[in-house]
PDB file of N, CA and C in Angstrom:
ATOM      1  N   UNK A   1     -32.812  -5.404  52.411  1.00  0.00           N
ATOM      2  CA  UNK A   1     -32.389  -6.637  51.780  1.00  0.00           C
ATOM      3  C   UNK A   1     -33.484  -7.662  51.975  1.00  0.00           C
ATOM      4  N   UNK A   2     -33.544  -8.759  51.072  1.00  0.00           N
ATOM      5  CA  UNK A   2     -34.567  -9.619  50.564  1.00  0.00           C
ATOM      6  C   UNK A   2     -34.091 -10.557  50.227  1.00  0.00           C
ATOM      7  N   UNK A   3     -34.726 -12.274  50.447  1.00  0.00           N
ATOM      8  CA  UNK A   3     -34.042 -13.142  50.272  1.00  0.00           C
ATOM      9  C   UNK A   3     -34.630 -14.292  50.259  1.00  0.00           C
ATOM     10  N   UNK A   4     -34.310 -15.593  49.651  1.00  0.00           N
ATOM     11  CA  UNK A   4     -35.263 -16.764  49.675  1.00  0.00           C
ATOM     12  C   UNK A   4     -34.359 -17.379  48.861  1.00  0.00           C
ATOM     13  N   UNK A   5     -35.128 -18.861  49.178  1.00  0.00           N
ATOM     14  CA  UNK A   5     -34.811 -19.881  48.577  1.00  0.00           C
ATOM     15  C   UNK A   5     -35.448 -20.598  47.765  1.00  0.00           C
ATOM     16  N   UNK A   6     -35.112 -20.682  46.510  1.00  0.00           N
ATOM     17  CA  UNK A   6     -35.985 -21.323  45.451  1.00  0.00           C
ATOM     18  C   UNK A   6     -37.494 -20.333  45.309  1.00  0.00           C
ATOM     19  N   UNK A   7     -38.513 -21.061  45.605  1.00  0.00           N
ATOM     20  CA  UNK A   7     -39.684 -20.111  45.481  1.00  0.00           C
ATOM     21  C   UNK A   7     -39.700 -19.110  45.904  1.00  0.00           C
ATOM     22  N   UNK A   8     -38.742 -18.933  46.962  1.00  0.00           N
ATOM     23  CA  UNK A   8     -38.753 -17.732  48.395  1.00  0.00           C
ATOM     24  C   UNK A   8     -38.563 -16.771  47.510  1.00  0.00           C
ATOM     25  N   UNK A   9     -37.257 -17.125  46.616  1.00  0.00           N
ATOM     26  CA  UNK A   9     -36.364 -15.851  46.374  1.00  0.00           C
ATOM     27  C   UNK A   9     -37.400 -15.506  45.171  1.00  0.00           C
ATOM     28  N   UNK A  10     -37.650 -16.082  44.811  1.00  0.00           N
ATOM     29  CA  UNK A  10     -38.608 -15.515  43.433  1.00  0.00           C
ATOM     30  C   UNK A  10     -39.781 -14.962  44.139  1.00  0.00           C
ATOM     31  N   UNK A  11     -40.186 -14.870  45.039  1.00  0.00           N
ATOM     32  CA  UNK A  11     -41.323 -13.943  45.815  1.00  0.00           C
ATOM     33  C   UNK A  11     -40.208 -12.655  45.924  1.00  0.00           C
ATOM     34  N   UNK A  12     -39.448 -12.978  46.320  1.00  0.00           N
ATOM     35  CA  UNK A  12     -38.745 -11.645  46.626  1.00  0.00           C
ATOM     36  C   UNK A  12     -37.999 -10.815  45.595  1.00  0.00           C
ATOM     37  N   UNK A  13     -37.981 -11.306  44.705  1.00  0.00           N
ATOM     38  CA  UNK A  13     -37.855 -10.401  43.414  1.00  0.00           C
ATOM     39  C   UNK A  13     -38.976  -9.771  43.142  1.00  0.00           C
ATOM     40  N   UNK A  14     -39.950 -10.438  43.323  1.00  0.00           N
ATOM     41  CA  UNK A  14     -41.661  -9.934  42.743  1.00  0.00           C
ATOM     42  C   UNK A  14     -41.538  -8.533  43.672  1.00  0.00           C
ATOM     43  N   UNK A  15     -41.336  -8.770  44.970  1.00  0.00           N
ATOM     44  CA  UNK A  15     -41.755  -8.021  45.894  1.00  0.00           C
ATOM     45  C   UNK A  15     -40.707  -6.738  46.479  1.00  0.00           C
ATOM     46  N   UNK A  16     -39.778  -6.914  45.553  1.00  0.00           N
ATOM     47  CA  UNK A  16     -38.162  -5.806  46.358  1.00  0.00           C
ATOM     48  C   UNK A  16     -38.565  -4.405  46.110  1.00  0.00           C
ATOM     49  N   UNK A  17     -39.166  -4.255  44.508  1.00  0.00           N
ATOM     50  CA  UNK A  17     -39.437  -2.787  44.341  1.00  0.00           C
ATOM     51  C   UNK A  17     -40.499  -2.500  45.678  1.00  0.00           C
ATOM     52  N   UNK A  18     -41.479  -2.992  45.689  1.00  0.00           N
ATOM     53  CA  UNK A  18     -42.296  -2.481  46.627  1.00  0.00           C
ATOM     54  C   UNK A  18     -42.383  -2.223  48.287  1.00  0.00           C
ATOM     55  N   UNK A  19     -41.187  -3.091  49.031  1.00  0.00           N
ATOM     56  CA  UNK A  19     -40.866  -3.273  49.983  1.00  0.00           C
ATOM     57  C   UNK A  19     -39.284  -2.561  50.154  1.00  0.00           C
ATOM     58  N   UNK A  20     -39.494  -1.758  49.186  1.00  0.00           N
ATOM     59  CA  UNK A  20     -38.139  -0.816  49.151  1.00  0.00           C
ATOM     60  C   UNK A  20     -36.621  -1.486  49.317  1.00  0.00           C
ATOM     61  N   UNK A  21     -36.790  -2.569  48.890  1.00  0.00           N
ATOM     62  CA  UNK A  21     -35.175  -3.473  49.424  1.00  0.00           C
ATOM     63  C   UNK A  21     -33.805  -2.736  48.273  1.00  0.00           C
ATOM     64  N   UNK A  22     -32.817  -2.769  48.966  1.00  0.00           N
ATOM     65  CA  UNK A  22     -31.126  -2.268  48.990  1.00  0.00           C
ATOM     66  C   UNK A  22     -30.875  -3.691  47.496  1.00  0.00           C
ATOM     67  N   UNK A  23     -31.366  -4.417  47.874  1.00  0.00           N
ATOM     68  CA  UNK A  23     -31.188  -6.053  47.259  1.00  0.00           C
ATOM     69  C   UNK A  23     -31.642  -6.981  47.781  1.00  0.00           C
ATOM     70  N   UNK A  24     -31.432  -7.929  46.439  1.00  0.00           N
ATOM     71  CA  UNK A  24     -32.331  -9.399  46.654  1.00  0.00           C
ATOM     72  C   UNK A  24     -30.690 -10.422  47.020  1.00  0.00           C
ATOM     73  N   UNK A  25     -31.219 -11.481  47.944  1.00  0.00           N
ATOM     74  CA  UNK A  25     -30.143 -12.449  47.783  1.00  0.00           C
ATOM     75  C   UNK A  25     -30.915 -13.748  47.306  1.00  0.00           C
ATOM     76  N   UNK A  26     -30.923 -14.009  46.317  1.00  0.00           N
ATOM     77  CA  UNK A  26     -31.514 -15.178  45.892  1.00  0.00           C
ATOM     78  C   UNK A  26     -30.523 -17.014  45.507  1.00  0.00           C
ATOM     79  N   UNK A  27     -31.587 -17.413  46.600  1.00  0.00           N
ATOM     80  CA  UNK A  27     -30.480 -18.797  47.248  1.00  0.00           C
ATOM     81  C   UNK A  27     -31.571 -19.908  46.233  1.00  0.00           C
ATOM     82  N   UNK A  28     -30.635 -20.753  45.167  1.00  0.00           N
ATOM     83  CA  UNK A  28     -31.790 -21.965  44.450  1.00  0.00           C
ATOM     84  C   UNK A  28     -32.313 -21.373  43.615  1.00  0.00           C
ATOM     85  N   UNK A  29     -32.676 -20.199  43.060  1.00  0.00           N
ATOM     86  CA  UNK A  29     -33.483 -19.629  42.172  1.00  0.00           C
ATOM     87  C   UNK A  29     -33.877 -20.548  41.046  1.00  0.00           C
ATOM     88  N   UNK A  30     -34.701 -21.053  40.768  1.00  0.00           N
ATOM     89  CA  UNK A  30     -34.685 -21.600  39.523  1.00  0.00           C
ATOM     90  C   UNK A  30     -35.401 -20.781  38.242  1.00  0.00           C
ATOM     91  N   UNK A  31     -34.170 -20.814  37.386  1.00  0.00           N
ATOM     92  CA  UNK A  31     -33.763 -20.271  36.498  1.00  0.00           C
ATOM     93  C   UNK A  31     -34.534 -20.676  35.403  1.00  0.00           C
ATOM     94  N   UNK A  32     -35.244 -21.885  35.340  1.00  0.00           N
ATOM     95  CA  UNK A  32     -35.743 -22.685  34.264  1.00  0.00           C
ATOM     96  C   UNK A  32     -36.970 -23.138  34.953  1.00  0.00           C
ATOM     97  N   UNK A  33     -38.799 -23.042  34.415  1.00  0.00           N
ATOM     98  CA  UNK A  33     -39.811 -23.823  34.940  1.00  0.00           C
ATOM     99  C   UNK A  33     -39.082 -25.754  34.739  1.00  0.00           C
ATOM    100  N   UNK A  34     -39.606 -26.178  35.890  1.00  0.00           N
ATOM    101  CA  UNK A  34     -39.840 -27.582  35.410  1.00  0.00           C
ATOM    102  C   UNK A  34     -40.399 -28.298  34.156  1.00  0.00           C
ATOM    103  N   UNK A  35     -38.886 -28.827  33.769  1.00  0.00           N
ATOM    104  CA  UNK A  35     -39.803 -29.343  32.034  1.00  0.00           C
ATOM    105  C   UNK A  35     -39.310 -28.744  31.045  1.00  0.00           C
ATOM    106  N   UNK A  36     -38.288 -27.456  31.313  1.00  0.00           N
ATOM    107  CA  UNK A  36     -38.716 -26.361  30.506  1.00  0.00           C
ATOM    108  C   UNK A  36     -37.471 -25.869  30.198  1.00  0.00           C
ATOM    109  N   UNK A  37     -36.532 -26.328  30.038  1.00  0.00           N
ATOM    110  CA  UNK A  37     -35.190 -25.493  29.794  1.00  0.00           C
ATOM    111  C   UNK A  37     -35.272 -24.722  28.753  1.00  0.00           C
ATOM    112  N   UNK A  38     -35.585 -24.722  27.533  1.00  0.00           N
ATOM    113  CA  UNK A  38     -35.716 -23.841  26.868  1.00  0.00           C
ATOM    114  C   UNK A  38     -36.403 -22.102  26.953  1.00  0.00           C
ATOM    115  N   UNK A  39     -37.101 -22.203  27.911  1.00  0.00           N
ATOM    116  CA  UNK A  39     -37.709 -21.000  29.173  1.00  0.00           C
ATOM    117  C   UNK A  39     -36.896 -20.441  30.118  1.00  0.00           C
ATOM    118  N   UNK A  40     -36.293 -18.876  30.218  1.00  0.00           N
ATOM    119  CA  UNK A  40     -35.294 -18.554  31.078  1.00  0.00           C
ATOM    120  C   UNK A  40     -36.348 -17.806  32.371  1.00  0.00           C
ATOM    121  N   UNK A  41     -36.086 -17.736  33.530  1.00  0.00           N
ATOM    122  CA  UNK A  41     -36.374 -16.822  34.609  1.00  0.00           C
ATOM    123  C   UNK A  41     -35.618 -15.586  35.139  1.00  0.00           C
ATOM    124  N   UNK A  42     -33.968 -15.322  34.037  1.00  0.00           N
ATOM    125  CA  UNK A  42     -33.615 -14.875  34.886  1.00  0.00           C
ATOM    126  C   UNK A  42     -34.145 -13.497  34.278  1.00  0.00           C
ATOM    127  N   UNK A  43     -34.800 -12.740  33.679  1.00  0.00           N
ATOM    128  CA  UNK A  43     -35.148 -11.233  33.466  1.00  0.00           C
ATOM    129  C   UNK A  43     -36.153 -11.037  34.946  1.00  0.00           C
ATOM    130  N   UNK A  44     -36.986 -11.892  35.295  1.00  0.00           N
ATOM    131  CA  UNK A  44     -37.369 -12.179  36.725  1.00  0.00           C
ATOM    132  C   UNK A  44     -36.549 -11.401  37.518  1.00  0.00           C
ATOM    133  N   UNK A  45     -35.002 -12.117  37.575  1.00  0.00           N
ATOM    134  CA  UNK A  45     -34.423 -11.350  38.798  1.00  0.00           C
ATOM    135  C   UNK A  45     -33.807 -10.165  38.287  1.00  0.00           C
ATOM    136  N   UNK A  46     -33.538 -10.013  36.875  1.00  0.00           N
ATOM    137  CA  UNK A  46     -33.072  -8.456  36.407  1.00  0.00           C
ATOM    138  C   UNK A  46     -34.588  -7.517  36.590  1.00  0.00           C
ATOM    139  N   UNK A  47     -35.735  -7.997  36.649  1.00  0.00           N
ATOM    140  CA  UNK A  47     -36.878  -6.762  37.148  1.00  0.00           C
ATOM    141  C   UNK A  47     -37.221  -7.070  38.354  1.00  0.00           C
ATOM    142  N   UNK A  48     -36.486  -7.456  39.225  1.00  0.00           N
ATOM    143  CA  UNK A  48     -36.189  -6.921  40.507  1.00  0.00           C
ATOM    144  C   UNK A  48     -36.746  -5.645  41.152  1.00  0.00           C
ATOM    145  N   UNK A  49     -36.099  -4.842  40.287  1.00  0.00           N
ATOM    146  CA  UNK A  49     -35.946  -3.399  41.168  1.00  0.00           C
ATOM    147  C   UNK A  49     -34.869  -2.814  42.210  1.00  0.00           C
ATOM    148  N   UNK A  50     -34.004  -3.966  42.059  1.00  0.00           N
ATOM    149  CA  UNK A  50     -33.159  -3.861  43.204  1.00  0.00           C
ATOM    150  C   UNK A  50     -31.554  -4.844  43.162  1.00  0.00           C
ATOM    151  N   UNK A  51     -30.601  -4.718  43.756  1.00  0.00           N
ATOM    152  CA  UNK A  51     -29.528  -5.381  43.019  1.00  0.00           C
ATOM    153  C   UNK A  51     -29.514  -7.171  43.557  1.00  0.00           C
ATOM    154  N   UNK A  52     -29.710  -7.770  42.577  1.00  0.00           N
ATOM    155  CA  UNK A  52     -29.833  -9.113  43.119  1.00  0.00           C
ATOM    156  C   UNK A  52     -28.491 -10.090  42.553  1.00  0.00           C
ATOM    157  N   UNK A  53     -28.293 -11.049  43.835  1.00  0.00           N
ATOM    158  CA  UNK A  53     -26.917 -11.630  43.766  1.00  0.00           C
ATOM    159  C   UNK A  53     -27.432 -13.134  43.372  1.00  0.00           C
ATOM    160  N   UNK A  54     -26.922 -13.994  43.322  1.00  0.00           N
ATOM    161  CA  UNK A  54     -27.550 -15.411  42.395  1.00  0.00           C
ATOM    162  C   UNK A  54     -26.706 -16.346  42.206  1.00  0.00           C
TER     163      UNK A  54
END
């Protein structure tokens, strides 16, 4: 398991396939760049590699 907050958790999506994680727990994720709502992040945490909660 893998986990962060805001930036954290988005390192740890990057990083779950490779560090073999069960799942991500992602705390704050932001979902949208600054500025940018029309821009989504979450396929980010669907290519994971791993089951992430949000």
């Amino acid at each position: 398991m893998q986990g962060g907050r805001s930036n954290g958790a988005r390192v740890a999506c990057r990083t779950a396939r490779a560090a073999g994680a069960a799942g991500v727990l992602a705390l704050a994720f932001p979902l949208h760049p600054p500025g940018k709502p029309e821009r989504s992040r979450a396929d980010e945490l669907r290519s994971a590699g791993a089951r992430c909660s949000w």
